[in-house]
N, C-alpha and C. Protein backbone atom coordinates (compact mmCIF):
# COMPACT_ATOMS: atom_id res chain seq x y z
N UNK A 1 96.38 112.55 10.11
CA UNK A 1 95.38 113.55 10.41
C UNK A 1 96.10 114.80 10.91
N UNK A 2 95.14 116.12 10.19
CA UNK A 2 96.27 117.60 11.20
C UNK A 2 95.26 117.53 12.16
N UNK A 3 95.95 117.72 13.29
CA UNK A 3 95.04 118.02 14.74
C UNK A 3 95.78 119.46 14.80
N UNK A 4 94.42 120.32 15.58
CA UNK A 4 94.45 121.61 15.85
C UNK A 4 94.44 121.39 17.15
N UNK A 5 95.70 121.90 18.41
CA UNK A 5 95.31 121.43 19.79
C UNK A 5 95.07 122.99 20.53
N UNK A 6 93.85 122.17 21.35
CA UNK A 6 93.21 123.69 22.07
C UNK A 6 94.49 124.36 23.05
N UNK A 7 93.79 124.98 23.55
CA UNK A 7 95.53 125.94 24.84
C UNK A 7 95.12 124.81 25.72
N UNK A 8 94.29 124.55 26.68
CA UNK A 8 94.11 123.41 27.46
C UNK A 8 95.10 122.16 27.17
N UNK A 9 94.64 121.57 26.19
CA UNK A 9 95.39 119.94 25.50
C UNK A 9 97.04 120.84 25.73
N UNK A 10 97.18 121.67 25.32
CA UNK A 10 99.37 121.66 25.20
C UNK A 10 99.91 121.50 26.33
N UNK A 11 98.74 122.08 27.49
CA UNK A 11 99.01 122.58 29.01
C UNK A 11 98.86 121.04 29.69
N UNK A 12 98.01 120.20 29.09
CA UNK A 12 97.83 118.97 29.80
C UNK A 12 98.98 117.93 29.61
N UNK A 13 99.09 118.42 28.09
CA UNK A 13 100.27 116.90 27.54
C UNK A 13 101.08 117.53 28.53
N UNK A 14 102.16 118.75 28.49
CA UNK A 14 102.66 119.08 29.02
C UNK A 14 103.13 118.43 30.39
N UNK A 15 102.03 118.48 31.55
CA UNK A 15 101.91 117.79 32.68
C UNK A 15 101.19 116.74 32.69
N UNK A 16 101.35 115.68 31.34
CA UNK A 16 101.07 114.37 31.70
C UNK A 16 99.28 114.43 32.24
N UNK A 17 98.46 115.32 32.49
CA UNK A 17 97.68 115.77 33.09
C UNK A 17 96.21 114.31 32.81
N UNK A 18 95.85 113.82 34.29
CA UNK A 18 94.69 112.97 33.66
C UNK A 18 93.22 113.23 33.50
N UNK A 19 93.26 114.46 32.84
CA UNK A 19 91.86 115.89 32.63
C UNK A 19 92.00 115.02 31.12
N UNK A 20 92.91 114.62 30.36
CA UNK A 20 93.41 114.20 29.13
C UNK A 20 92.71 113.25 28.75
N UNK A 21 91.65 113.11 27.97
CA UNK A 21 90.97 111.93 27.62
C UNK A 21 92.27 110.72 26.89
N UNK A 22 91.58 109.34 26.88
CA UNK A 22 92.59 108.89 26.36
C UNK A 22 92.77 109.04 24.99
N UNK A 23 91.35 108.87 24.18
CA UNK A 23 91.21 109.43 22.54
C UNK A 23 92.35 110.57 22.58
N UNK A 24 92.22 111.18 22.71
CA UNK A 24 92.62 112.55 22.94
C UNK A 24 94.39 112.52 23.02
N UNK A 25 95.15 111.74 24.16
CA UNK A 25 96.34 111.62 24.38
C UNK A 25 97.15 110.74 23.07
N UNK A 26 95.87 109.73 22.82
CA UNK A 26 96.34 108.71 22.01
C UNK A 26 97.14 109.38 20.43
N UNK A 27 95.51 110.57 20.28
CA UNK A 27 96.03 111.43 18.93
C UNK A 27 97.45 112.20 19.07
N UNK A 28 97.18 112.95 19.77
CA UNK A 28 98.48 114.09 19.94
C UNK A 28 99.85 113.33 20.28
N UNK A 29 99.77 111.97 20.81
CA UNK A 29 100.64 111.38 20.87
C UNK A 29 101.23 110.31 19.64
N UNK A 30 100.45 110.12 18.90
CA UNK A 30 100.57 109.45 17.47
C UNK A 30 101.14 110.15 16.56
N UNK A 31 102.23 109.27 16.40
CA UNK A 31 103.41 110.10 15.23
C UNK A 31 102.48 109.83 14.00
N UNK A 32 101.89 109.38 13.93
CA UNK A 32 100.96 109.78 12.23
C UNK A 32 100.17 111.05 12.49
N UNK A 33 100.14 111.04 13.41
CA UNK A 33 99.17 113.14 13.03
C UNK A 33 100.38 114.28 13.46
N UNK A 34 99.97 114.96 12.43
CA UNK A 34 100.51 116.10 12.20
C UNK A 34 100.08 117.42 13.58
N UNK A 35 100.72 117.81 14.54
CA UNK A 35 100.06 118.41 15.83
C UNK A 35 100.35 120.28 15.13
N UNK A 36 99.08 120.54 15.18
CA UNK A 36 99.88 121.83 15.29
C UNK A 36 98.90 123.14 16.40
N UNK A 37 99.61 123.84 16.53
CA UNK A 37 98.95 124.92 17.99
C UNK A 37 98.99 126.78 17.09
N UNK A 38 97.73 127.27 17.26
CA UNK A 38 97.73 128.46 16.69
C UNK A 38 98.80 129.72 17.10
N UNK A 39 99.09 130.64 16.80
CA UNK A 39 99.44 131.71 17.50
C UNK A 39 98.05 132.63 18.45
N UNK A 40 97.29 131.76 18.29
CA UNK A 40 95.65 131.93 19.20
C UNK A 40 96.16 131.36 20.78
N UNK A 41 96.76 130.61 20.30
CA UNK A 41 96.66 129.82 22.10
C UNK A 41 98.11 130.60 22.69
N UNK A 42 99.26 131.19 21.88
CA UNK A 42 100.51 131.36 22.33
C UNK A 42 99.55 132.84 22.91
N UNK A 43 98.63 133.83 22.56
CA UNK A 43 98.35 134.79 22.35
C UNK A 43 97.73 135.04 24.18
N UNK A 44 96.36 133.64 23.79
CA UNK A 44 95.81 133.62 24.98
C UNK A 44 96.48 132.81 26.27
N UNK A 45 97.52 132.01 26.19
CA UNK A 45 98.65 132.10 27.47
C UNK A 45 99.09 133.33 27.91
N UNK A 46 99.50 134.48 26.65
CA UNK A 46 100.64 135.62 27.47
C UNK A 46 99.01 136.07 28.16
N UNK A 47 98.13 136.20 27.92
CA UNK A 47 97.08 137.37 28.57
C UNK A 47 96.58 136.95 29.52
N UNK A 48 96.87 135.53 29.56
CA UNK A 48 96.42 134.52 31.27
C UNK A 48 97.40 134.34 31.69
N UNK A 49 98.48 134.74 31.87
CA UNK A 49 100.21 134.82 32.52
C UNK A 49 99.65 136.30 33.03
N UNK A 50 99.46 136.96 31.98
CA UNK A 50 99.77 138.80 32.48
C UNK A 50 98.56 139.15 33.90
N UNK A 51 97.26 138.26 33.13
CA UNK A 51 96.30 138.43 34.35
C UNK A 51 95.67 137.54 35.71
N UNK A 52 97.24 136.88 35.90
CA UNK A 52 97.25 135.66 36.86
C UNK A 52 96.31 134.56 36.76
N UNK A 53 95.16 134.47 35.26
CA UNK A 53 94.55 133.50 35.83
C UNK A 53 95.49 131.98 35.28
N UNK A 54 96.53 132.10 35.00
CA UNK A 54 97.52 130.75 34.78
C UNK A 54 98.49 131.16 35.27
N UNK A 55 99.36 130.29 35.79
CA UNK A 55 100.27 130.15 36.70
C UNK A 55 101.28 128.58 35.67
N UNK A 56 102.44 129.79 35.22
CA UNK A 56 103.26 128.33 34.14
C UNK A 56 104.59 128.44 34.79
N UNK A 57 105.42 128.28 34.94
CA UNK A 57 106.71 128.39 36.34
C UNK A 57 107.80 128.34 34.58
N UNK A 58 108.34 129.27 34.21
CA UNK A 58 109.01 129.61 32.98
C UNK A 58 108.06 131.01 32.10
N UNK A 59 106.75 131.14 32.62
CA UNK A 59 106.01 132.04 31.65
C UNK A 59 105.92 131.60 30.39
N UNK A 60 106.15 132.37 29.65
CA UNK A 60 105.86 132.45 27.69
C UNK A 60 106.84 131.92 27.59
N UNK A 61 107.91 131.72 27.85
CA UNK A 61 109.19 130.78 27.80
C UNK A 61 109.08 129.75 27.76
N UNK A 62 108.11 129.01 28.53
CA UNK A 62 107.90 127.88 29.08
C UNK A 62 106.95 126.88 28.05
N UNK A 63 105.86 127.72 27.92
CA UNK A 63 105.11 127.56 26.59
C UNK A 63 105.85 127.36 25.41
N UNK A 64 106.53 127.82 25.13
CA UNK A 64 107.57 127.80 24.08
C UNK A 64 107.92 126.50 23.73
N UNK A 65 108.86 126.36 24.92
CA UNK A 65 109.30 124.84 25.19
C UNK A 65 108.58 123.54 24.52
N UNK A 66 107.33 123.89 25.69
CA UNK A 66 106.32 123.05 25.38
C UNK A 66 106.32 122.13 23.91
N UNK A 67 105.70 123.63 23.27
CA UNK A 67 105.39 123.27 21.68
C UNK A 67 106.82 122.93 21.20
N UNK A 68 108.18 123.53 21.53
CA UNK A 68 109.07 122.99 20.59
C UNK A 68 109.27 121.09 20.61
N UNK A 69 109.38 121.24 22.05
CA UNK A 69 109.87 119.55 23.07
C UNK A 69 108.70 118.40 22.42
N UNK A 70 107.34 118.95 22.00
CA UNK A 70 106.51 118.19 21.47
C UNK A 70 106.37 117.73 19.85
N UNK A 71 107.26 118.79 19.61
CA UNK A 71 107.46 119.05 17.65
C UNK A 71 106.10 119.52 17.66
N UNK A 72 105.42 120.35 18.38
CA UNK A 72 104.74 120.87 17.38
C UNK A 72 104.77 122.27 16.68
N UNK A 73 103.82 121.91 15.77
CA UNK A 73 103.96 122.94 14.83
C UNK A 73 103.32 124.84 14.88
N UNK A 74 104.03 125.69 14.90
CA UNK A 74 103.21 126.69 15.28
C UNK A 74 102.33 127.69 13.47
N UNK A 75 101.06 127.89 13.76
CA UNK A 75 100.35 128.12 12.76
C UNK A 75 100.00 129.68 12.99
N UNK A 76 100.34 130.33 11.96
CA UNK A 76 99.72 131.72 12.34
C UNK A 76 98.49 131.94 11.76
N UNK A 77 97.42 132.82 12.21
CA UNK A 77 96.31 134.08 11.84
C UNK A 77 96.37 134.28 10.52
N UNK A 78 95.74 133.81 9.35
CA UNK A 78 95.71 134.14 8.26
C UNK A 78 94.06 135.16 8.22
N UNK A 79 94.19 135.76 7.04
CA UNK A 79 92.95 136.51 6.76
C UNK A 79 91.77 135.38 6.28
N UNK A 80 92.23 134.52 5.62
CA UNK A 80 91.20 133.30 5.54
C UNK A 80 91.02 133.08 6.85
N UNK A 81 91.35 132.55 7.66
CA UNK A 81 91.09 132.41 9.25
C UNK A 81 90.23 133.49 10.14
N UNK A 82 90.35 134.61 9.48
CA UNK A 82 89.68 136.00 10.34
C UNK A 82 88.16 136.04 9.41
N UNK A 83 88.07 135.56 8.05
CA UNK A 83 87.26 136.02 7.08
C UNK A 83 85.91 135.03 7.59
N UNK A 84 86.48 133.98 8.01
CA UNK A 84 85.66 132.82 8.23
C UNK A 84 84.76 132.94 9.37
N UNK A 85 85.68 133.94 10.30
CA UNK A 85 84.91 134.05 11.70
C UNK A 85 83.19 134.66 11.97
N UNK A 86 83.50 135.60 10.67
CA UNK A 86 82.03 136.18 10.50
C UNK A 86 80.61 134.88 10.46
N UNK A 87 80.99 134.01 9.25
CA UNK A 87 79.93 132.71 9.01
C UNK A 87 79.69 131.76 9.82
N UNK A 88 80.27 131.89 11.45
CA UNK A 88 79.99 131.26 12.41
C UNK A 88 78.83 131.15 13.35
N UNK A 89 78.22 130.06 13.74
CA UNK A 89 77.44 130.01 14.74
C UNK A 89 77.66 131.00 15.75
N UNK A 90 76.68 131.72 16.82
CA UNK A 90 76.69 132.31 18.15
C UNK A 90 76.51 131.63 19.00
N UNK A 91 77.43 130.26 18.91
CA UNK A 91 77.60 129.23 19.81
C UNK A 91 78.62 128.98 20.68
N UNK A 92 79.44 130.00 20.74
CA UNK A 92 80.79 130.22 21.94
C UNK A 92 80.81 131.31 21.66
N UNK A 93 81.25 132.15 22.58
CA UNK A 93 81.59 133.84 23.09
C UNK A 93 82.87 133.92 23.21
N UNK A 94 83.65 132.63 23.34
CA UNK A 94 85.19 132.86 23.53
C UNK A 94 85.98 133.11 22.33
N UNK A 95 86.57 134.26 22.55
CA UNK A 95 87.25 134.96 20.91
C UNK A 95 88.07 133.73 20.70
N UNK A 96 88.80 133.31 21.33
CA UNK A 96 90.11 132.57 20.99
C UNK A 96 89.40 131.25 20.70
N UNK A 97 88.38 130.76 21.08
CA UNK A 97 87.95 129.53 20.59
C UNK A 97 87.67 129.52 19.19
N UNK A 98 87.01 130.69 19.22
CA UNK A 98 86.15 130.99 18.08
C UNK A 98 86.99 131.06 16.56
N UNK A 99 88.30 131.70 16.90
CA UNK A 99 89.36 131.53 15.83
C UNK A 99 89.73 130.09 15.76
N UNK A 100 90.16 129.55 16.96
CA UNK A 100 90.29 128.17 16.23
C UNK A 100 89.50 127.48 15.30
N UNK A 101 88.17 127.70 15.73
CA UNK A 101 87.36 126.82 15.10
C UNK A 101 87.41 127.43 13.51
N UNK A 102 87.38 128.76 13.39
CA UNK A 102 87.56 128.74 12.09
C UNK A 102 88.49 128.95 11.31
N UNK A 103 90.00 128.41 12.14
CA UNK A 103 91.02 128.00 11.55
C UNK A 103 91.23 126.78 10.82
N UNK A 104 90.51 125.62 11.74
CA UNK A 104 90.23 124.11 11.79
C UNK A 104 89.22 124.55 10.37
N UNK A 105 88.49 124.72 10.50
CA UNK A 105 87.65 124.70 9.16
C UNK A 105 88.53 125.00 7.76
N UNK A 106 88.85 126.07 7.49
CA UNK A 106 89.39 126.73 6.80
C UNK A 106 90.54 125.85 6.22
N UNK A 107 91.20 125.49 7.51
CA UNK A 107 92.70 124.29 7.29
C UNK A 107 92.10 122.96 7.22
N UNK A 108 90.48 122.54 7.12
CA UNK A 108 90.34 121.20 7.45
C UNK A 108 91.06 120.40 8.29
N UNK A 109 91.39 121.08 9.78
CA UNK A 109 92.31 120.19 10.72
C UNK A 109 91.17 119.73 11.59
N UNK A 110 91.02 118.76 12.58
CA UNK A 110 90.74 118.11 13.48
C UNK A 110 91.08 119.08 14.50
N UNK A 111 90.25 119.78 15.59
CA UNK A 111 90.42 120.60 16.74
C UNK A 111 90.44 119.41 17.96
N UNK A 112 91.19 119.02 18.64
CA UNK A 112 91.70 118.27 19.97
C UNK A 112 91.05 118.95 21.41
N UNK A 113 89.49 118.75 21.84
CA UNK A 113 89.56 119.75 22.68
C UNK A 113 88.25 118.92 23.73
N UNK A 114 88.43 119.78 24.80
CA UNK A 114 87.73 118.75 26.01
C UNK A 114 86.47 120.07 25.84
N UNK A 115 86.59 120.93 25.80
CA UNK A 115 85.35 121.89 25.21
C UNK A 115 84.22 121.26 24.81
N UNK A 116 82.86 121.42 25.33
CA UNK A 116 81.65 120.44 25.02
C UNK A 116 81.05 121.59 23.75
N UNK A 117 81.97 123.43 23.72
CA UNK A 117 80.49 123.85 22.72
C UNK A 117 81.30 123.76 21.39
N UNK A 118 82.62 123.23 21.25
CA UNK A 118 83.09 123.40 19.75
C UNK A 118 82.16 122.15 19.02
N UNK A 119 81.77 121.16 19.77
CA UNK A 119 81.18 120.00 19.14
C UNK A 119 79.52 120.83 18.27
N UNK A 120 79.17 122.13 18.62
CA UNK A 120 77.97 122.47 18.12
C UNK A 120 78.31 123.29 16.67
N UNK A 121 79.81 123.36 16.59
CA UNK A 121 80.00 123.67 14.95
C UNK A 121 80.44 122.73 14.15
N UNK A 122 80.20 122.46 12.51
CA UNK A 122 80.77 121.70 11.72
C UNK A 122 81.98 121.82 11.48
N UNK A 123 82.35 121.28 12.43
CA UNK A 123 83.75 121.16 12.70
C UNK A 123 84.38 119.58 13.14
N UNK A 124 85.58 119.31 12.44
CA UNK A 124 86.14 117.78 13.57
C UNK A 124 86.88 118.41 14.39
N UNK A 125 86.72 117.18 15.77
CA UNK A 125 87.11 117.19 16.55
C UNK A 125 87.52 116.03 17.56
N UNK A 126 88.07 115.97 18.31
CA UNK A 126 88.08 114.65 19.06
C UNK A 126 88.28 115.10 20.46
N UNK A 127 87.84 114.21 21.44
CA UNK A 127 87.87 114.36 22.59
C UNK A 127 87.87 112.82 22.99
């Protein structure tokens, strides 16, 4: 399976964190799925680093790590990905969610996320 992991899930594996459902740990931790993390979540770390509401002890550096130390995979912003955003529900306000979800669509990946409103688009997901 490709799992799409939210900014939350990288920050949790990260610290072992038990916010981590077990579904959830079990996937991202299963060498049969393919993990991969947008340049959405690398985007929305630097702007919650720059405006203190995250606190990562390495910064964007650190993040880095993260995704390398985990193998995962980093996915960029395609125009299919931006094109899609228009045909979406007005069911999250959060920009950066909102690209995932219609990255996950677009890529048919599985989105990994403790988020209760991505479950209101046709979208997979696991939690």
């Amino acid at each position: 399976m490709n799992l799409l992991l939210d900014t939350h899930v990288i920050l949790w594996v990260a610290e072992n964190s038990p916010h981590l459902s077990a579904r959830a740990k079990n996937a991202v931790l299963g060498r049969e799925n393919e993990k991969y993390v947008s340049v959405v979540s690398v985007w929305e770390v630097a702007i919650k680093l720059g405006s203190r509401k995250l606190q990562l002890d390495g910064g964007l550096v650190e993040f880095f790590r993260i995704i390398d130390e985990n193998n995962f995979t980093e996915i960029s912003i395609e125009r299919d990905h931006l094109s899609r955003l228009g045909g979406l529900g007005d069911f999250h306000k959060d920009p950066f969610d909102r690209l995932l979800i219609a990255t996950a669509l677009t890529e048919d990946f599985t989105i990994v996320t403790a988020d209760e409103n991505i479950h209101k688009y046709k979208v997979n997901w696991i939690w």
